[in-house]
PDB file of N, CA and C in Angstrom:
ATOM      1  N   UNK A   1       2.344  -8.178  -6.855  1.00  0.00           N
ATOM      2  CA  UNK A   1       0.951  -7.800  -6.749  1.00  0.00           C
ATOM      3  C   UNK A   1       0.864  -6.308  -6.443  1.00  0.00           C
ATOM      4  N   UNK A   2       0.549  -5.831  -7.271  1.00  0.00           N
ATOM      5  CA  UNK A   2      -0.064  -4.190  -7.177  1.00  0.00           C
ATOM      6  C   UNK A   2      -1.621  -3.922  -6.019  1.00  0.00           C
ATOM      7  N   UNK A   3      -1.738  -3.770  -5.346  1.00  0.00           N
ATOM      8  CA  UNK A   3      -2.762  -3.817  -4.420  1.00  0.00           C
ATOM      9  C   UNK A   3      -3.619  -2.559  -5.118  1.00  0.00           C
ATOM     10  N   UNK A   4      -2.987  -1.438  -5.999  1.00  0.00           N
ATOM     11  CA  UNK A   4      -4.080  -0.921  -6.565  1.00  0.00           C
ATOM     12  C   UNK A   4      -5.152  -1.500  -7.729  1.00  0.00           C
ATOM     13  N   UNK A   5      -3.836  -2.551  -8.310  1.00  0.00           N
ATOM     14  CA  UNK A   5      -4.553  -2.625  -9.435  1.00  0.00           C
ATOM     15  C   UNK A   5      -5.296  -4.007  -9.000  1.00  0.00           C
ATOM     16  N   UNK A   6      -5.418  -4.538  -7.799  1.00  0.00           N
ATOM     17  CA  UNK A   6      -6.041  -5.770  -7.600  1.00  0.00           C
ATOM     18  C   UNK A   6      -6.981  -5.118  -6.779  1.00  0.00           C
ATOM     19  N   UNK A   7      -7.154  -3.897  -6.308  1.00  0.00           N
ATOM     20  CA  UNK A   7      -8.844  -3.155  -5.583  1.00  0.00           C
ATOM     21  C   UNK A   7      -9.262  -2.455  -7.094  1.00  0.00           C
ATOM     22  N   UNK A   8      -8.453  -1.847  -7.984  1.00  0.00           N
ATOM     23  CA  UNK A   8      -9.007  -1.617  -9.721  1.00  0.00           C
ATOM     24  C   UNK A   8      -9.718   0.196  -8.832  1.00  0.00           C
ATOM     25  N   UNK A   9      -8.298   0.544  -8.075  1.00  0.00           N
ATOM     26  CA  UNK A   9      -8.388   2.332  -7.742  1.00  0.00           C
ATOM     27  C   UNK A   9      -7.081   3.107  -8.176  1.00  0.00           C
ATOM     28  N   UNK A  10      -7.106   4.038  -8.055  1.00  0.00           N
ATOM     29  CA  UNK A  10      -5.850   4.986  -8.272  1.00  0.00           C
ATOM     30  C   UNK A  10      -5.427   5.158  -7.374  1.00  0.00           C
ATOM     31  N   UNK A  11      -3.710   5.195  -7.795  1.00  0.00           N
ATOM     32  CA  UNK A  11      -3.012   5.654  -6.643  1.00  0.00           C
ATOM     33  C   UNK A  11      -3.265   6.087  -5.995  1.00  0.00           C
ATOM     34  N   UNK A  12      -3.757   7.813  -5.874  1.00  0.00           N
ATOM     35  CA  UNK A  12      -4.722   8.870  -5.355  1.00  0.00           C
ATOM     36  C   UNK A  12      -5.693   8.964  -5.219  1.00  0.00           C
ATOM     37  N   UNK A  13      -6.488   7.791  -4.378  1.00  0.00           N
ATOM     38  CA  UNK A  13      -7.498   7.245  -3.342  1.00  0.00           C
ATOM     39  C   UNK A  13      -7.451   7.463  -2.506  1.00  0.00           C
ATOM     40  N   UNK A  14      -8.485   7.878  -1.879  1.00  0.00           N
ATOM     41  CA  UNK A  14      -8.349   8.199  -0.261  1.00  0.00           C
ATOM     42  C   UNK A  14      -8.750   6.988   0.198  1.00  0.00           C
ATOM     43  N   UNK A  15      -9.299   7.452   1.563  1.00  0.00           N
ATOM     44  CA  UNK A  15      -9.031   6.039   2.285  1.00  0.00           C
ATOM     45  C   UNK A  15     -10.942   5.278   2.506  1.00  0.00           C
ATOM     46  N   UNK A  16     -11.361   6.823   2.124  1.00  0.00           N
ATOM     47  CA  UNK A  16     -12.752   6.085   1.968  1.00  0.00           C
ATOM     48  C   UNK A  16     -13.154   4.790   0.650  1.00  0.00           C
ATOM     49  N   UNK A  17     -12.261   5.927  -0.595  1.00  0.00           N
ATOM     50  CA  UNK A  17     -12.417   5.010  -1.885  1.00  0.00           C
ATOM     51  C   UNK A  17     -11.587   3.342  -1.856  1.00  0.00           C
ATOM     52  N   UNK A  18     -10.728   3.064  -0.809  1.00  0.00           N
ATOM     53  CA  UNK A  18      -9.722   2.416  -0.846  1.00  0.00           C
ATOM     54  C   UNK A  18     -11.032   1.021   0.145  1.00  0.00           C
ATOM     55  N   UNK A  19     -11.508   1.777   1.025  1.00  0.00           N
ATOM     56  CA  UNK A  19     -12.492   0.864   1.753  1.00  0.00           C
ATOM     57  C   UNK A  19     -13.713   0.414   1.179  1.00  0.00           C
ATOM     58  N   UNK A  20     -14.222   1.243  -0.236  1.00  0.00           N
ATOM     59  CA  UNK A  20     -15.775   0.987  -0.881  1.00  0.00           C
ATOM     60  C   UNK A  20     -15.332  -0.060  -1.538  1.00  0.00           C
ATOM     61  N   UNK A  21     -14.563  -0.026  -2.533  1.00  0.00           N
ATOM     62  CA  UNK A  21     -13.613  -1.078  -3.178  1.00  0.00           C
ATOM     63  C   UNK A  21     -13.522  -2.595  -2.523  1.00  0.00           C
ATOM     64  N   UNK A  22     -12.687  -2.481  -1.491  1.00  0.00           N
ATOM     65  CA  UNK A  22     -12.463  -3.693  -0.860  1.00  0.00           C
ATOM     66  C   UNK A  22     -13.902  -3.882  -0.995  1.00  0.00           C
ATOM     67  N   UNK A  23     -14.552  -3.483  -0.045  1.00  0.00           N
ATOM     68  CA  UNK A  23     -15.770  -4.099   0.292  1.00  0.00           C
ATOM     69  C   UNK A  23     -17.245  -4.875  -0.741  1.00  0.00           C
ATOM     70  N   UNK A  24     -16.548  -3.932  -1.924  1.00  0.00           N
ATOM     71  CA  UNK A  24     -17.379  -4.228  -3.144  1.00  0.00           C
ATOM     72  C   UNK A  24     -16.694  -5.971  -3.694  1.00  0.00           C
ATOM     73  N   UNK A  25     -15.279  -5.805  -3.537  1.00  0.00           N
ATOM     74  CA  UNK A  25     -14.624  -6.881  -4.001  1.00  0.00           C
ATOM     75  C   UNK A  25     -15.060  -8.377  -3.394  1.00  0.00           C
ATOM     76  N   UNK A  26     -15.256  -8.308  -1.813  1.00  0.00           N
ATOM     77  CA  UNK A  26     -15.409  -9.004  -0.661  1.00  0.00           C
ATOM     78  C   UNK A  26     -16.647  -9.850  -1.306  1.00  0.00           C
ATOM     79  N   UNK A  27     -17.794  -8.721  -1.730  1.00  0.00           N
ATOM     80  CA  UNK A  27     -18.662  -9.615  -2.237  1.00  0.00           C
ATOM     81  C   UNK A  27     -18.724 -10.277  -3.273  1.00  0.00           C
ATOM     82  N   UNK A  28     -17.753  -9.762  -4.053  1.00  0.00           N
ATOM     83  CA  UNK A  28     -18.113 -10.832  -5.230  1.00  0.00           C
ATOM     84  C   UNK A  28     -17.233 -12.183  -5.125  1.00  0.00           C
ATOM     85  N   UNK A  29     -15.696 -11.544  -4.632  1.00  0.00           N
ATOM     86  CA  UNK A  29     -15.073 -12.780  -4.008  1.00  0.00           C
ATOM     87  C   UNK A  29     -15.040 -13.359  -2.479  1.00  0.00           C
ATOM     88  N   UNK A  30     -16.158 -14.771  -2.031  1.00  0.00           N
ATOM     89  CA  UNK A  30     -16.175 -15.426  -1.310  1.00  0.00           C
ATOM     90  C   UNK A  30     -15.273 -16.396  -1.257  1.00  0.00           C
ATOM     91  N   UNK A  31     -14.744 -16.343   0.189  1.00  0.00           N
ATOM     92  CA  UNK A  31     -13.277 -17.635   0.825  1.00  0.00           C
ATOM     93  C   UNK A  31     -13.694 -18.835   0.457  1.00  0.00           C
ATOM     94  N   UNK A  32     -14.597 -19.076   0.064  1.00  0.00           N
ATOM     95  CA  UNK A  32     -15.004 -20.675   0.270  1.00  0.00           C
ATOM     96  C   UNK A  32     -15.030 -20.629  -1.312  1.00  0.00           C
ATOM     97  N   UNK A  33     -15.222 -19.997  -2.295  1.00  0.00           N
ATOM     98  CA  UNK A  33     -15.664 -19.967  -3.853  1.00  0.00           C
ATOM     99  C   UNK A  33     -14.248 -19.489  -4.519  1.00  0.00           C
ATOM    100  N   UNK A  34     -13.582 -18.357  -3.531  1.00  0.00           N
ATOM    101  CA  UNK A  34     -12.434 -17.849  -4.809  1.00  0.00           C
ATOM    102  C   UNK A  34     -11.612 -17.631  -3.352  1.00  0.00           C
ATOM    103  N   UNK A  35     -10.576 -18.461  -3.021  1.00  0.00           N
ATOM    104  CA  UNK A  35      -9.672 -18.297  -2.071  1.00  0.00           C
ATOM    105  C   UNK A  35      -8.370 -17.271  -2.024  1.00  0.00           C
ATOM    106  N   UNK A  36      -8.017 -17.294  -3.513  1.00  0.00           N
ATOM    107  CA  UNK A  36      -6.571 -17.131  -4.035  1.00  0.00           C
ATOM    108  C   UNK A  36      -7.054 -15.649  -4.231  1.00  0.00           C
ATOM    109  N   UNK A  37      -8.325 -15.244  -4.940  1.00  0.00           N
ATOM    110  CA  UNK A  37      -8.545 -13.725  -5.258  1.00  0.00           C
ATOM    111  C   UNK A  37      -9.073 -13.008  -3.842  1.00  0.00           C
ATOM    112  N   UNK A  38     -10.138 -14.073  -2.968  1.00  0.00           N
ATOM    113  CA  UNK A  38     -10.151 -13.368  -1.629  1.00  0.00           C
ATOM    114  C   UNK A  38      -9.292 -12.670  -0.873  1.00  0.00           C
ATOM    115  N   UNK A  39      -7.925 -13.810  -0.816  1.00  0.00           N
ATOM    116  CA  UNK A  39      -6.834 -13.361  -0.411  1.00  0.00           C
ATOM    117  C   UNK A  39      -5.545 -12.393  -0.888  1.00  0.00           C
ATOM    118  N   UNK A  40      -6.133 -12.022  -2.001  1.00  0.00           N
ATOM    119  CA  UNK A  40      -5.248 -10.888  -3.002  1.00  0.00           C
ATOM    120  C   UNK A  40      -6.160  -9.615  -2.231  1.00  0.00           C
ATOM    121  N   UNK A  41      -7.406  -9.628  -2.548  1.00  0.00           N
ATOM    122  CA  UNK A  41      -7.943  -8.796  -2.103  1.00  0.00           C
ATOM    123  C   UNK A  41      -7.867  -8.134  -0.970  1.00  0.00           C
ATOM    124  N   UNK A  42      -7.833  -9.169   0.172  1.00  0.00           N
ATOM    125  CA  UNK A  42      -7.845  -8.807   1.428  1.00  0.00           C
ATOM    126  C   UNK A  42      -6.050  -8.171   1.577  1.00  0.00           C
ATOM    127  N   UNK A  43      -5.033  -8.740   1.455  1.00  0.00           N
ATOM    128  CA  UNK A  43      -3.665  -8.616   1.379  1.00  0.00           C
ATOM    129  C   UNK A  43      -3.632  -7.055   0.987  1.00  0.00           C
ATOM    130  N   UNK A  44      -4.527  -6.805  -0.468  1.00  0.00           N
ATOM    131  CA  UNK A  44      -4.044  -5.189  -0.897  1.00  0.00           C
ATOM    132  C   UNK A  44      -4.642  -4.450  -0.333  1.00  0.00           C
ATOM    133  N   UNK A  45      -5.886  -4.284   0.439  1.00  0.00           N
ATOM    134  CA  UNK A  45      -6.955  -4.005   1.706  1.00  0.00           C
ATOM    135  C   UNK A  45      -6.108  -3.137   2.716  1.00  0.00           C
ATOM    136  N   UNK A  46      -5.054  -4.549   3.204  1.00  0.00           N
ATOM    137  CA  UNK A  46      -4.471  -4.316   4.446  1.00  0.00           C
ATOM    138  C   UNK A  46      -3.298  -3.725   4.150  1.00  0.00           C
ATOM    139  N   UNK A  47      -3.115  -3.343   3.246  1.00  0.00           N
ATOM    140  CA  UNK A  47      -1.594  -2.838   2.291  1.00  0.00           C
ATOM    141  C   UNK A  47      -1.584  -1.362   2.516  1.00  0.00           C
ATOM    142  N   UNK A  48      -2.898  -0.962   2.053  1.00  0.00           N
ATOM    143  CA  UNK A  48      -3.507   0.268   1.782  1.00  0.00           C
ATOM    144  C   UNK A  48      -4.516   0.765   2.960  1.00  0.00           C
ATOM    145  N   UNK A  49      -4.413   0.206   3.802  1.00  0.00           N
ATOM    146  CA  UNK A  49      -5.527   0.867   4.954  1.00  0.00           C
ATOM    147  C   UNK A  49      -4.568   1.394   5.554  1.00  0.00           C
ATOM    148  N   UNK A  50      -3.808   0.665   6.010  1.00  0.00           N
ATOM    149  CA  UNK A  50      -2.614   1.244   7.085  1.00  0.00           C
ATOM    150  C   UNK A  50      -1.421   2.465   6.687  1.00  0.00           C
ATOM    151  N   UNK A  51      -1.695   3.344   6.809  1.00  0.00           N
ATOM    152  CA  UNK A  51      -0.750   4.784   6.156  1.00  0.00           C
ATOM    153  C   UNK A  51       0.525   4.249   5.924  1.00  0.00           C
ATOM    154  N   UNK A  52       1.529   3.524   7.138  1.00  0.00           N
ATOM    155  CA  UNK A  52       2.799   3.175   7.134  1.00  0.00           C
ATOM    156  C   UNK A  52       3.527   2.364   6.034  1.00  0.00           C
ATOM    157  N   UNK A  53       2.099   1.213   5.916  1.00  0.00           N
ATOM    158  CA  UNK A  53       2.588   0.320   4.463  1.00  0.00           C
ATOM    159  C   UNK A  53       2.562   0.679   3.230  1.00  0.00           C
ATOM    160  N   UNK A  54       1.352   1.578   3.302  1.00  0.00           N
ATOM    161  CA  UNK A  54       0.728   2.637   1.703  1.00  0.00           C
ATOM    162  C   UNK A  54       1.945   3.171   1.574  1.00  0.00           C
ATOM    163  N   UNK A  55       2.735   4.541   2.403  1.00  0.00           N
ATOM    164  CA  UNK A  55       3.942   4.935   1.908  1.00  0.00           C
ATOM    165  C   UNK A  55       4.650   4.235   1.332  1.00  0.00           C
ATOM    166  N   UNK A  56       5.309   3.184   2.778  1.00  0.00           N
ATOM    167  CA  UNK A  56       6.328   2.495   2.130  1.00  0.00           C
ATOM    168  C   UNK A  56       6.311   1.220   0.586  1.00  0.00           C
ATOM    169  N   UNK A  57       4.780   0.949   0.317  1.00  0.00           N
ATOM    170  CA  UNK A  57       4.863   0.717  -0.618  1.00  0.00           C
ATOM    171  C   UNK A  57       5.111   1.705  -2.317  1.00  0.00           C
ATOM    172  N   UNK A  58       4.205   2.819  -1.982  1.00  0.00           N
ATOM    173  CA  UNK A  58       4.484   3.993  -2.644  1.00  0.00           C
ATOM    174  C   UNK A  58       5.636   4.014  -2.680  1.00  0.00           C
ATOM    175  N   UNK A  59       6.647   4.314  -2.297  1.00  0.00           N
ATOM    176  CA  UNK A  59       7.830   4.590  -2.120  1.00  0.00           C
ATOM    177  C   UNK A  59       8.910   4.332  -2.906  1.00  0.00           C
ATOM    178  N   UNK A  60       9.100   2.302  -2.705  1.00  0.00           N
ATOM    179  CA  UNK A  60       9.620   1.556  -2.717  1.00  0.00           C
ATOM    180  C   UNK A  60       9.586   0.494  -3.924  1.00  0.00           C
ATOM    181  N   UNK A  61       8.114   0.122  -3.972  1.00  0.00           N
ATOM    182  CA  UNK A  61       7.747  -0.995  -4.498  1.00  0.00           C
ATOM    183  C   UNK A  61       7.324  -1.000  -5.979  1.00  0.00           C
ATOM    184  N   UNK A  62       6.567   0.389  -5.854  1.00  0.00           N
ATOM    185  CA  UNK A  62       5.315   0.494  -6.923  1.00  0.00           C
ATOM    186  C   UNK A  62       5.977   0.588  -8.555  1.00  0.00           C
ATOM    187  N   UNK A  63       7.384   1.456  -8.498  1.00  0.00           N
ATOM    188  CA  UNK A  63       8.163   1.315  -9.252  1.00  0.00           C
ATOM    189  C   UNK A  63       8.794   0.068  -9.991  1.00  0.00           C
ATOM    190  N   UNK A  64      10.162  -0.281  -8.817  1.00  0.00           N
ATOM    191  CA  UNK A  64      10.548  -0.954  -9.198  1.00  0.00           C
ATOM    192  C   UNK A  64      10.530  -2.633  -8.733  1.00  0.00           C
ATOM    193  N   UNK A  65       9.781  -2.647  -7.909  1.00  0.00           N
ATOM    194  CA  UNK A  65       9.434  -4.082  -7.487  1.00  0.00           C
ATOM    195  C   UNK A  65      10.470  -4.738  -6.357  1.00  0.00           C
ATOM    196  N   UNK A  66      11.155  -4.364  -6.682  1.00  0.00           N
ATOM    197  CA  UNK A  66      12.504  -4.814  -5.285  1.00  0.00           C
ATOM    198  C   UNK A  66      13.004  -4.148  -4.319  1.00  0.00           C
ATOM    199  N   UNK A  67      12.544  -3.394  -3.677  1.00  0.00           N
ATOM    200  CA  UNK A  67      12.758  -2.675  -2.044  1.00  0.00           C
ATOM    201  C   UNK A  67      13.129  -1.578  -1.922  1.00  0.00           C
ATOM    202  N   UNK A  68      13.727  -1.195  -1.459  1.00  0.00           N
ATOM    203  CA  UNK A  68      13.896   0.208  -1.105  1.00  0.00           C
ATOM    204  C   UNK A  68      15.746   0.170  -1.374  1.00  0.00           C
ATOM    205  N   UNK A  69      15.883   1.294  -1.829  1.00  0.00           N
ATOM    206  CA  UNK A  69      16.541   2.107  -3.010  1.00  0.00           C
ATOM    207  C   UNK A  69      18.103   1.918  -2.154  1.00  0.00           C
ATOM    208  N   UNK A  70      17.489   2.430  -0.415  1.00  0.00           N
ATOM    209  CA  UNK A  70      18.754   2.687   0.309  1.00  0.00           C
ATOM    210  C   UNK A  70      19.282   1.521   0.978  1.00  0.00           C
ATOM    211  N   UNK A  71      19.006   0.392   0.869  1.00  0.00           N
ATOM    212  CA  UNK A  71      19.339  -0.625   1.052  1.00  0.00           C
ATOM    213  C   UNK A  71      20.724  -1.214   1.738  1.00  0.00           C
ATOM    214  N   UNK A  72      21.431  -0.521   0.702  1.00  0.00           N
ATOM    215  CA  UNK A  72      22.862  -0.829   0.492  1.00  0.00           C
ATOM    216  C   UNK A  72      23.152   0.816   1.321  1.00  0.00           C
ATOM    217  N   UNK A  73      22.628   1.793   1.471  1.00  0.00           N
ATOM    218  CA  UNK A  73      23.415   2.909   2.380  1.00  0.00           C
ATOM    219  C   UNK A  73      22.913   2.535   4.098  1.00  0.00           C
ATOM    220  N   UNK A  74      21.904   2.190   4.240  1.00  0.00           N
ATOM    221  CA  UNK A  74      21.545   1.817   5.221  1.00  0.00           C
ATOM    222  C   UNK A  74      22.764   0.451   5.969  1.00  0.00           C
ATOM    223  N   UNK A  75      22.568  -0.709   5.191  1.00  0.00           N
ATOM    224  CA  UNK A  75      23.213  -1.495   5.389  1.00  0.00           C
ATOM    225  C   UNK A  75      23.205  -2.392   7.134  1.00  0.00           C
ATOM    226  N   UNK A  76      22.441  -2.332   7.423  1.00  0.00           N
ATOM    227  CA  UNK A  76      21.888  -3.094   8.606  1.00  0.00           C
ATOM    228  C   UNK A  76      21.419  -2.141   9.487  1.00  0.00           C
ATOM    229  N   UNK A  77      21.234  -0.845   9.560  1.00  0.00           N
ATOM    230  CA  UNK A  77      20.737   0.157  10.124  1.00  0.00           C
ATOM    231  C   UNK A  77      19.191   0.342  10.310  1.00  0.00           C
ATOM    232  N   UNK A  78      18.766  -0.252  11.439  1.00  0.00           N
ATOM    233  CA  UNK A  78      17.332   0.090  10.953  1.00  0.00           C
ATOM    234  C   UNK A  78      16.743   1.091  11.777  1.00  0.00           C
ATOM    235  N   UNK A  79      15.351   1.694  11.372  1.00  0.00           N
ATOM    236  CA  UNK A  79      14.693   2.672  11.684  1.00  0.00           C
ATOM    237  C   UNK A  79      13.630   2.254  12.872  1.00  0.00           C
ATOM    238  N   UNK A  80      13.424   2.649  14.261  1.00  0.00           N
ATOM    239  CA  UNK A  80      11.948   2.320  14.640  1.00  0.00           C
ATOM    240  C   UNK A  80      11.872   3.329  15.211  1.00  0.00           C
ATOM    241  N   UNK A  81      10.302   3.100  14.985  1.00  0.00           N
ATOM    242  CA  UNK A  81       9.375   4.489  15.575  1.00  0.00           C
ATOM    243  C   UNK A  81       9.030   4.298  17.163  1.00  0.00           C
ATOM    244  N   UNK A  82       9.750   5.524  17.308  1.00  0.00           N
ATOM    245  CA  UNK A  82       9.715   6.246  18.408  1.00  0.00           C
ATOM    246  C   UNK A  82       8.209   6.787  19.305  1.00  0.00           C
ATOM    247  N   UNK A  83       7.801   7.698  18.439  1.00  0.00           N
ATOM    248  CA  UNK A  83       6.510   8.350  18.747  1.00  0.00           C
ATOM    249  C   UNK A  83       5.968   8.255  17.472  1.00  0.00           C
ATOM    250  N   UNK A  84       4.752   8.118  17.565  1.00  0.00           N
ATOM    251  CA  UNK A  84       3.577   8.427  16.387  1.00  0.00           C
ATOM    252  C   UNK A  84       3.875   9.962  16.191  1.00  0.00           C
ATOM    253  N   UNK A  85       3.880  10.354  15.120  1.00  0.00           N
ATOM    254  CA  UNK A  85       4.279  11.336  13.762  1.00  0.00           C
ATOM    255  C   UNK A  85       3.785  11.398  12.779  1.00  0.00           C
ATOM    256  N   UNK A  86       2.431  12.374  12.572  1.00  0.00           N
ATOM    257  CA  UNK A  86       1.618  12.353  11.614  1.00  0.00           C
ATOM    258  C   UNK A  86       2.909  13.544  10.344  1.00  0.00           C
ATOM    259  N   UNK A  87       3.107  13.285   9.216  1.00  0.00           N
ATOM    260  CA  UNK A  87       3.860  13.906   8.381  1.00  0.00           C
ATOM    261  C   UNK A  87       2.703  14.173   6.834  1.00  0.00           C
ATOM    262  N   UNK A  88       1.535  14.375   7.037  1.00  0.00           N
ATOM    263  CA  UNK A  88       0.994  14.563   6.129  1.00  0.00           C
ATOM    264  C   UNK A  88       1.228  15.713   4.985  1.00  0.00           C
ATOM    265  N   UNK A  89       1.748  16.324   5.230  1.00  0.00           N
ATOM    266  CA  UNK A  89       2.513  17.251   4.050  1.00  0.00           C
ATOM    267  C   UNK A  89       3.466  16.320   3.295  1.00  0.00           C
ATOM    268  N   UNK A  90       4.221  15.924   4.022  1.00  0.00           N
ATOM    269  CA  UNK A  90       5.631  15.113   3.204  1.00  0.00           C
ATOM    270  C   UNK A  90       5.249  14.015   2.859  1.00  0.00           C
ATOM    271  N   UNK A  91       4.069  12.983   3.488  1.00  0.00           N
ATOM    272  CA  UNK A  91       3.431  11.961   2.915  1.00  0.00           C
ATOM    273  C   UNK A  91       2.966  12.182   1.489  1.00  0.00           C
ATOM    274  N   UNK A  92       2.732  13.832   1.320  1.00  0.00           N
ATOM    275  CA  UNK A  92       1.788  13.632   0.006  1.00  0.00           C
ATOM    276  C   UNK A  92       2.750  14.120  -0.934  1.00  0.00           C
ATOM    277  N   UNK A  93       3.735  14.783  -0.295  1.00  0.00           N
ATOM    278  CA  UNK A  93       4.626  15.101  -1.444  1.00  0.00           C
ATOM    279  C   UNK A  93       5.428  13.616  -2.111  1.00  0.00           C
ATOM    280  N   UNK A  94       6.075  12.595  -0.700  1.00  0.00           N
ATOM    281  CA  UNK A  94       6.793  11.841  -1.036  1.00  0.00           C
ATOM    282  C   UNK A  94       6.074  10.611  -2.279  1.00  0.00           C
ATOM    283  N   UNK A  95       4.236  10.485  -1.481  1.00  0.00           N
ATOM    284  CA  UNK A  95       3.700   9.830  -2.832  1.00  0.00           C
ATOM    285  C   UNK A  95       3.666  10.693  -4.027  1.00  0.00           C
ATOM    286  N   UNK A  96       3.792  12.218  -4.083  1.00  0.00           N
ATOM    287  CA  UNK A  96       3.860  12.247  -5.587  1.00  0.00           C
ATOM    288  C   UNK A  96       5.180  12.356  -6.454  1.00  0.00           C
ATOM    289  N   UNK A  97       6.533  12.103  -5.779  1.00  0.00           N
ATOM    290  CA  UNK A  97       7.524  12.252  -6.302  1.00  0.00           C
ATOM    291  C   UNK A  97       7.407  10.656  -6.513  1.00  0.00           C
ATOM    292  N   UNK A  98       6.758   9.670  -5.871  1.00  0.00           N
ATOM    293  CA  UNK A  98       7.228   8.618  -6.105  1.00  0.00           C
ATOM    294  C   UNK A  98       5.572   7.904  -7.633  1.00  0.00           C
ATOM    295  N   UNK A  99       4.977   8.495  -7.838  1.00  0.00           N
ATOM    296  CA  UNK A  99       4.311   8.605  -9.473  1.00  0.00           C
ATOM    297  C   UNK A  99       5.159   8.797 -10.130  1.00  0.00           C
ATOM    298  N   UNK A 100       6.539   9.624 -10.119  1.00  0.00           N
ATOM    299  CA  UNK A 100       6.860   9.392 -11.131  1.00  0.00           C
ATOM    300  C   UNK A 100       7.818   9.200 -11.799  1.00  0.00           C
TER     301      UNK A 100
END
C-alpha cells in the first residue's frame, strides 16, 4: 500500500496537503459503509503525519517494497533515539535522493 497513492497526493506534500486529503477521504469513506478503504485511509494518514515514518517510508519502501537496504550491514544493530533531532535539511535532501 502506497499511502500516497491511497490519500491520491504527491510525494512532495506538505503536511497541510497530507491532512486536507485525509480528511476529504474520511468523508466519503465511512467505518460502518467502507471498512477496508476507511482503514487504508486512516493507516496512510498515520504513515504520513508522523515525520519519522514519512522518512523511513520514503527511504525504504517507496521504491522497492522490502525494507531497508542496510539490513544485512546492520545485522541486529539497532538504532534508538536518544534526543529529538529536527534534521530538516537532510530530511529533504534524503526524500529527494530517494524519488529517484
Amino acid at each position: 500500500m502506497n499511502p500516497y497513492d491511497v490519500l491520491d497526493i504527491p510525494c512532495d506534500a506538505d503536511d497541510s496537503a497530507v491532512r486536507s486529503a485525509y480528511l476529504e477521504l474520511i468523508k466519503i469513506y465511512s467505518p460502518e459503509q467502507f471498512p477496508k478503504q476507511f482503514k487504508q485511509v486512516s493507516e496512510a494518514y498515520h504513515t504520513l503525519k508522523n515525520e519519522d515514518q514519512r522518512l523511513q517510508y520514503d527511504l525504504f519502501n517507496r521504491n522497492t517494497g522490502i525494507g531497508s537496504p542496510f539490513e544485512v550491514l546492520l545485522d541486529g544493530f539497532t538504532l534508538r533515539k536518544r534526543t529529538p533531532v529536527k534534521f530538516g535539511a537532510m530530511q529533504r535532501y534524503l526524500r529527494q535522493c530517494a524519488k529517484k
